[in-house]
PDB file of N, CA and C in Angstrom:
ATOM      1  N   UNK A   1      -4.080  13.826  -2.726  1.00  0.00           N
ATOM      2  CA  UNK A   1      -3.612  12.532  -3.176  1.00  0.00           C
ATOM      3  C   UNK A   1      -2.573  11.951  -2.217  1.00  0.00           C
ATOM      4  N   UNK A   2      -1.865  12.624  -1.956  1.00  0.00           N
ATOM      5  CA  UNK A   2      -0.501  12.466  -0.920  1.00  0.00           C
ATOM      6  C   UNK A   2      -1.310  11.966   0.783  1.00  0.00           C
ATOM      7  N   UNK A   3      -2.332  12.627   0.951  1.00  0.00           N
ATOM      8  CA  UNK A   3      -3.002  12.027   2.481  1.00  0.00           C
ATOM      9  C   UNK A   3      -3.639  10.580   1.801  1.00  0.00           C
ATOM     10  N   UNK A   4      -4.274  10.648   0.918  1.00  0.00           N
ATOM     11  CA  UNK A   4      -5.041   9.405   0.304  1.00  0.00           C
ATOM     12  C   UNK A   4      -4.017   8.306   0.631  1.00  0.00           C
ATOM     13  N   UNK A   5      -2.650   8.807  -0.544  1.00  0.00           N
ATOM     14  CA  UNK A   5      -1.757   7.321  -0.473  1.00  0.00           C
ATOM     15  C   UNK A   5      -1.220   6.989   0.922  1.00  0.00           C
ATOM     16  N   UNK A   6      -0.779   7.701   1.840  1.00  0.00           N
ATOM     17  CA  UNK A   6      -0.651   7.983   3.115  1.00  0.00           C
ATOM     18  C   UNK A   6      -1.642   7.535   4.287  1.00  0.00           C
ATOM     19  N   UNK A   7      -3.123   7.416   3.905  1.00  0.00           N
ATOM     20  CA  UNK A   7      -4.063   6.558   4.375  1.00  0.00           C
ATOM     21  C   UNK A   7      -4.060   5.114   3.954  1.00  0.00           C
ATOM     22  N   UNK A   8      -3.970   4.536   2.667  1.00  0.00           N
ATOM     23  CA  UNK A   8      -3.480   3.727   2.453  1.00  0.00           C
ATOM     24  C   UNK A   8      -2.637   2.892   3.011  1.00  0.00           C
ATOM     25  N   UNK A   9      -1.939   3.578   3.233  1.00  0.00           N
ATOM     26  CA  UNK A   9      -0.613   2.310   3.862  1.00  0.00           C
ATOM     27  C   UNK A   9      -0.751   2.091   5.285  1.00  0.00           C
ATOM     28  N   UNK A  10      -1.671   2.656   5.934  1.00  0.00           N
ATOM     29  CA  UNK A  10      -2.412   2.519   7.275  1.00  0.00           C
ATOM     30  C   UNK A  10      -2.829   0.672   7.617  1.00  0.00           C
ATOM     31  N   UNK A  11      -3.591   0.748   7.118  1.00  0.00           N
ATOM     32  CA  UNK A  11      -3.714  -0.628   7.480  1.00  0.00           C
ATOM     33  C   UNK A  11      -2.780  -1.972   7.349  1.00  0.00           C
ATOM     34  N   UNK A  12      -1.868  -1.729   6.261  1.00  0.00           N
ATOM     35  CA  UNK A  12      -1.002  -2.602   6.523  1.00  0.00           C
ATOM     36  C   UNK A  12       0.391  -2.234   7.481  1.00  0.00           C
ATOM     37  N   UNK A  13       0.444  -1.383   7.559  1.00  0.00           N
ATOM     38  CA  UNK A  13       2.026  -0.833   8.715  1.00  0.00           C
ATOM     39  C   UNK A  13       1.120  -1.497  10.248  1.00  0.00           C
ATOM     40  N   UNK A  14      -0.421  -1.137  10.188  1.00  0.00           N
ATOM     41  CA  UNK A  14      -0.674  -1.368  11.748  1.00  0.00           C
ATOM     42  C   UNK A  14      -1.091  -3.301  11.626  1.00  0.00           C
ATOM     43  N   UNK A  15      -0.743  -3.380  10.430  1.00  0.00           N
ATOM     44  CA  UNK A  15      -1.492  -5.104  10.436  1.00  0.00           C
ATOM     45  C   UNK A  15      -0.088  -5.692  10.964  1.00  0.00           C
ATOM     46  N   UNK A  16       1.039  -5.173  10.024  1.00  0.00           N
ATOM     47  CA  UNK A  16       2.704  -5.463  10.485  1.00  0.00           C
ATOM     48  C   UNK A  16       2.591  -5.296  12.174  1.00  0.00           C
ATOM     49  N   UNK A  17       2.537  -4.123  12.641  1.00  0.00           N
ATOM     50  CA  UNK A  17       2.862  -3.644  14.010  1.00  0.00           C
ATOM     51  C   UNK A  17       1.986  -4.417  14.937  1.00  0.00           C
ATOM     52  N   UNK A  18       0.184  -4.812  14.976  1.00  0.00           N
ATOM     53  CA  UNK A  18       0.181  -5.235  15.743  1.00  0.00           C
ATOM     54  C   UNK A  18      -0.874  -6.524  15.573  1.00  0.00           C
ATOM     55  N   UNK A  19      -0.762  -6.911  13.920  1.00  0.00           N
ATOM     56  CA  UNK A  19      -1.350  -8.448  13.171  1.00  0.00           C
ATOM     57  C   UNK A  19      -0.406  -9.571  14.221  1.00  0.00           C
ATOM     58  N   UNK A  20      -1.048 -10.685  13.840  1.00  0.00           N
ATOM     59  CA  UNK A  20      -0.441 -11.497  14.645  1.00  0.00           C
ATOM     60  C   UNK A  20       1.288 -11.758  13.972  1.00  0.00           C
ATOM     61  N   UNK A  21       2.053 -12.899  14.531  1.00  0.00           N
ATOM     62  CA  UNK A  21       3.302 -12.744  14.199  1.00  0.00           C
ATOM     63  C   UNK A  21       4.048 -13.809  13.775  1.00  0.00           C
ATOM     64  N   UNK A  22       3.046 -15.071  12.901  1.00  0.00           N
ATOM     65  CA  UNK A  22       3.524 -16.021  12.079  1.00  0.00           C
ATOM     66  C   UNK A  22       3.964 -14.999  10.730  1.00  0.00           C
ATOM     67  N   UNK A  23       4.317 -15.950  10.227  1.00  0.00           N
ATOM     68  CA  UNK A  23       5.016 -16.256   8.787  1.00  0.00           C
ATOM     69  C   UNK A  23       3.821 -15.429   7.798  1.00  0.00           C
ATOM     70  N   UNK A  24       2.914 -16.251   7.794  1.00  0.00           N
ATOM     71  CA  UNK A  24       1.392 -15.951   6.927  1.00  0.00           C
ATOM     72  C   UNK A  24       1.174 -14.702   7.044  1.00  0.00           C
ATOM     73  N   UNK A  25       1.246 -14.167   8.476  1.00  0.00           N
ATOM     74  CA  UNK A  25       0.155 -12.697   8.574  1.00  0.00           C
ATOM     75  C   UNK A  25       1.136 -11.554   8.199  1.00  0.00           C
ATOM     76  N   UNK A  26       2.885 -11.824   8.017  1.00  0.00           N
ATOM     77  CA  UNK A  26       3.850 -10.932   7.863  1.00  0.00           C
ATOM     78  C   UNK A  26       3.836 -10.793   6.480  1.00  0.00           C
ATOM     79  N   UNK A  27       3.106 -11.764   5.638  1.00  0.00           N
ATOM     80  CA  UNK A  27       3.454 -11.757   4.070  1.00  0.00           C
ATOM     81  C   UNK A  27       1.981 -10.892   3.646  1.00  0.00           C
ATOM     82  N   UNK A  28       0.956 -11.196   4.271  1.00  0.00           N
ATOM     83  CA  UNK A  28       0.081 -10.564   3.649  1.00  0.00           C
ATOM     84  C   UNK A  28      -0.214  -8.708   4.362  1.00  0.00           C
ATOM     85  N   UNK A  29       0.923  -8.421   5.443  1.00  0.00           N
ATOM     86  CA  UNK A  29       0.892  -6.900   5.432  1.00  0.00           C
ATOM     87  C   UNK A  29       1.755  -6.626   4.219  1.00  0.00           C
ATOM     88  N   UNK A  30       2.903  -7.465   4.325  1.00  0.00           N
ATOM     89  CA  UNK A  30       3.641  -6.666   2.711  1.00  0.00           C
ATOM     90  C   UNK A  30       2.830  -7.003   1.528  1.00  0.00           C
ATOM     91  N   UNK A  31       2.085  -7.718   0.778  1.00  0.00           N
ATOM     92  CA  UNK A  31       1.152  -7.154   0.164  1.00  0.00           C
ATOM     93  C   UNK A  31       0.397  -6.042   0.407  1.00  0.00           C
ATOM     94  N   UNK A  32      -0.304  -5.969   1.394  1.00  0.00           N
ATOM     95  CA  UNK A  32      -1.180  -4.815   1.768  1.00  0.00           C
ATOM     96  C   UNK A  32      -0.324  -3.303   1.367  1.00  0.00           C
ATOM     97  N   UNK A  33       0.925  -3.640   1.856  1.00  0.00           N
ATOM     98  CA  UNK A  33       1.742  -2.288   1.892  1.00  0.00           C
ATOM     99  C   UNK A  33       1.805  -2.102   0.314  1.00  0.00           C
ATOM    100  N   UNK A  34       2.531  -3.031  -0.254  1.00  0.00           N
ATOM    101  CA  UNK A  34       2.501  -3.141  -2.048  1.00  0.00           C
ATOM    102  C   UNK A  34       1.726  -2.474  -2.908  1.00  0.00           C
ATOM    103  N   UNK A  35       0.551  -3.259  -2.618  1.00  0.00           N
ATOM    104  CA  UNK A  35      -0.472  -3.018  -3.364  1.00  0.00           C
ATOM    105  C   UNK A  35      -0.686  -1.155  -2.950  1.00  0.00           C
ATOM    106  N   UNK A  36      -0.795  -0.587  -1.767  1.00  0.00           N
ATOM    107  CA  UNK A  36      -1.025   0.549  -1.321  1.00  0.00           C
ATOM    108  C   UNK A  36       0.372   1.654  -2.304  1.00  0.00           C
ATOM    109  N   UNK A  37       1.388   1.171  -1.908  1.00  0.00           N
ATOM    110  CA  UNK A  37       2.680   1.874  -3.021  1.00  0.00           C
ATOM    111  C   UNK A  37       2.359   1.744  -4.682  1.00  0.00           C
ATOM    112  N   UNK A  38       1.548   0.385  -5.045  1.00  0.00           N
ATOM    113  CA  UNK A  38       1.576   0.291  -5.957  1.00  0.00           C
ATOM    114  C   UNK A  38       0.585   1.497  -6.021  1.00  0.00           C
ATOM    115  N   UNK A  39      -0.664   1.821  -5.838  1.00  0.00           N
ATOM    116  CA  UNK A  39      -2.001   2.253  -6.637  1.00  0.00           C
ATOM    117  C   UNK A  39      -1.425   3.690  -6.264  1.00  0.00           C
ATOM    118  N   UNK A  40      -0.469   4.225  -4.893  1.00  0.00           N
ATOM    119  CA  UNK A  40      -0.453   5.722  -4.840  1.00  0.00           C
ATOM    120  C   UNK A  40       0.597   6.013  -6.304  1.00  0.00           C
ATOM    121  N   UNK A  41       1.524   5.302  -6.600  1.00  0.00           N
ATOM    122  CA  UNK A  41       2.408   5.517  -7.640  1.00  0.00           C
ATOM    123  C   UNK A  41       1.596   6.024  -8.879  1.00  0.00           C
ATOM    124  N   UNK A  42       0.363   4.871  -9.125  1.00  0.00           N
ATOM    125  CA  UNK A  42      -0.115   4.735  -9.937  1.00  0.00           C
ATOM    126  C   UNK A  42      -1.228   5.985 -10.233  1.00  0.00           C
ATOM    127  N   UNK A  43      -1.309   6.409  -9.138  1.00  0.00           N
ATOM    128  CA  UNK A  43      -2.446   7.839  -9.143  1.00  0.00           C
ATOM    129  C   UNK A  43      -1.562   9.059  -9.344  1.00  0.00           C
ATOM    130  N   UNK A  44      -0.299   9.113  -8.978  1.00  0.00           N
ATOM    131  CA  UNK A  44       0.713  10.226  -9.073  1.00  0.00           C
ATOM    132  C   UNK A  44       1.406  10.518 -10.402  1.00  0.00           C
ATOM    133  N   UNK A  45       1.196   9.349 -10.972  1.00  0.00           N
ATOM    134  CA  UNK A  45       2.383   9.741 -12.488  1.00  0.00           C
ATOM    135  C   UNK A  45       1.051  10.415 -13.693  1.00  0.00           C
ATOM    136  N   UNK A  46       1.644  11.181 -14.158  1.00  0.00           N
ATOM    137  CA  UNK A  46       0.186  11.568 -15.000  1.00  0.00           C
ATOM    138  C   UNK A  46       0.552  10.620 -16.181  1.00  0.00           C
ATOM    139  N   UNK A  47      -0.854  11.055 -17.133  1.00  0.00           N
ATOM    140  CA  UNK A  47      -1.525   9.794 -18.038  1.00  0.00           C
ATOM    141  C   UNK A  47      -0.333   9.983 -19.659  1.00  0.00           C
ATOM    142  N   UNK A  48      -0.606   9.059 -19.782  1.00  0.00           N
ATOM    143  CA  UNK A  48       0.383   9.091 -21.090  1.00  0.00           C
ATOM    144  C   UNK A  48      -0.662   9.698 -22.167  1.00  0.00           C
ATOM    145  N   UNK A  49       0.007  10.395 -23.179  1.00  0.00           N
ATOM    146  CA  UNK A  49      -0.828  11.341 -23.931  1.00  0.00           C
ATOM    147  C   UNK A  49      -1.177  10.215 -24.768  1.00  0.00           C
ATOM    148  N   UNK A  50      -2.508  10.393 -25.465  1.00  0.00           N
ATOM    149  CA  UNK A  50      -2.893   9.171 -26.788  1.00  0.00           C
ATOM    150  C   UNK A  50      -2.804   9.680 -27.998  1.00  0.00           C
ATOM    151  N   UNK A  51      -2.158   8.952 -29.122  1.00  0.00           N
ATOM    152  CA  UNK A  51      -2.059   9.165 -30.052  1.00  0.00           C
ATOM    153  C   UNK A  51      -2.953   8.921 -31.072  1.00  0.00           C
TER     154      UNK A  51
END
């Protein structure tokens, strides 16, 4: 899980590092990165028990 979320954030660190370098293309690597923190978080916490 840890290489998964870690693959993840690949494409947006290299979209930051070498995407172009307006305004536009800097906002949509930090989404990219987001969304990537968001879903590894989201795969790491275990499930809430159901009642």
């Amino acid at each position: 899980m840890v290489v998964a979320g870690v693959v993840l954030l690949f494409p947006g660190l290299c979209f930051l590092a070498f995407g172009g370098q307006g305004a536009p293309f800097v906002l949509i690597g930090f989404v990219l990165i987001g969304i990537a923190v968001f879903l590894f978080i989201r795969a790491a916490t275990p499930p809430k028990p159901r009642q």
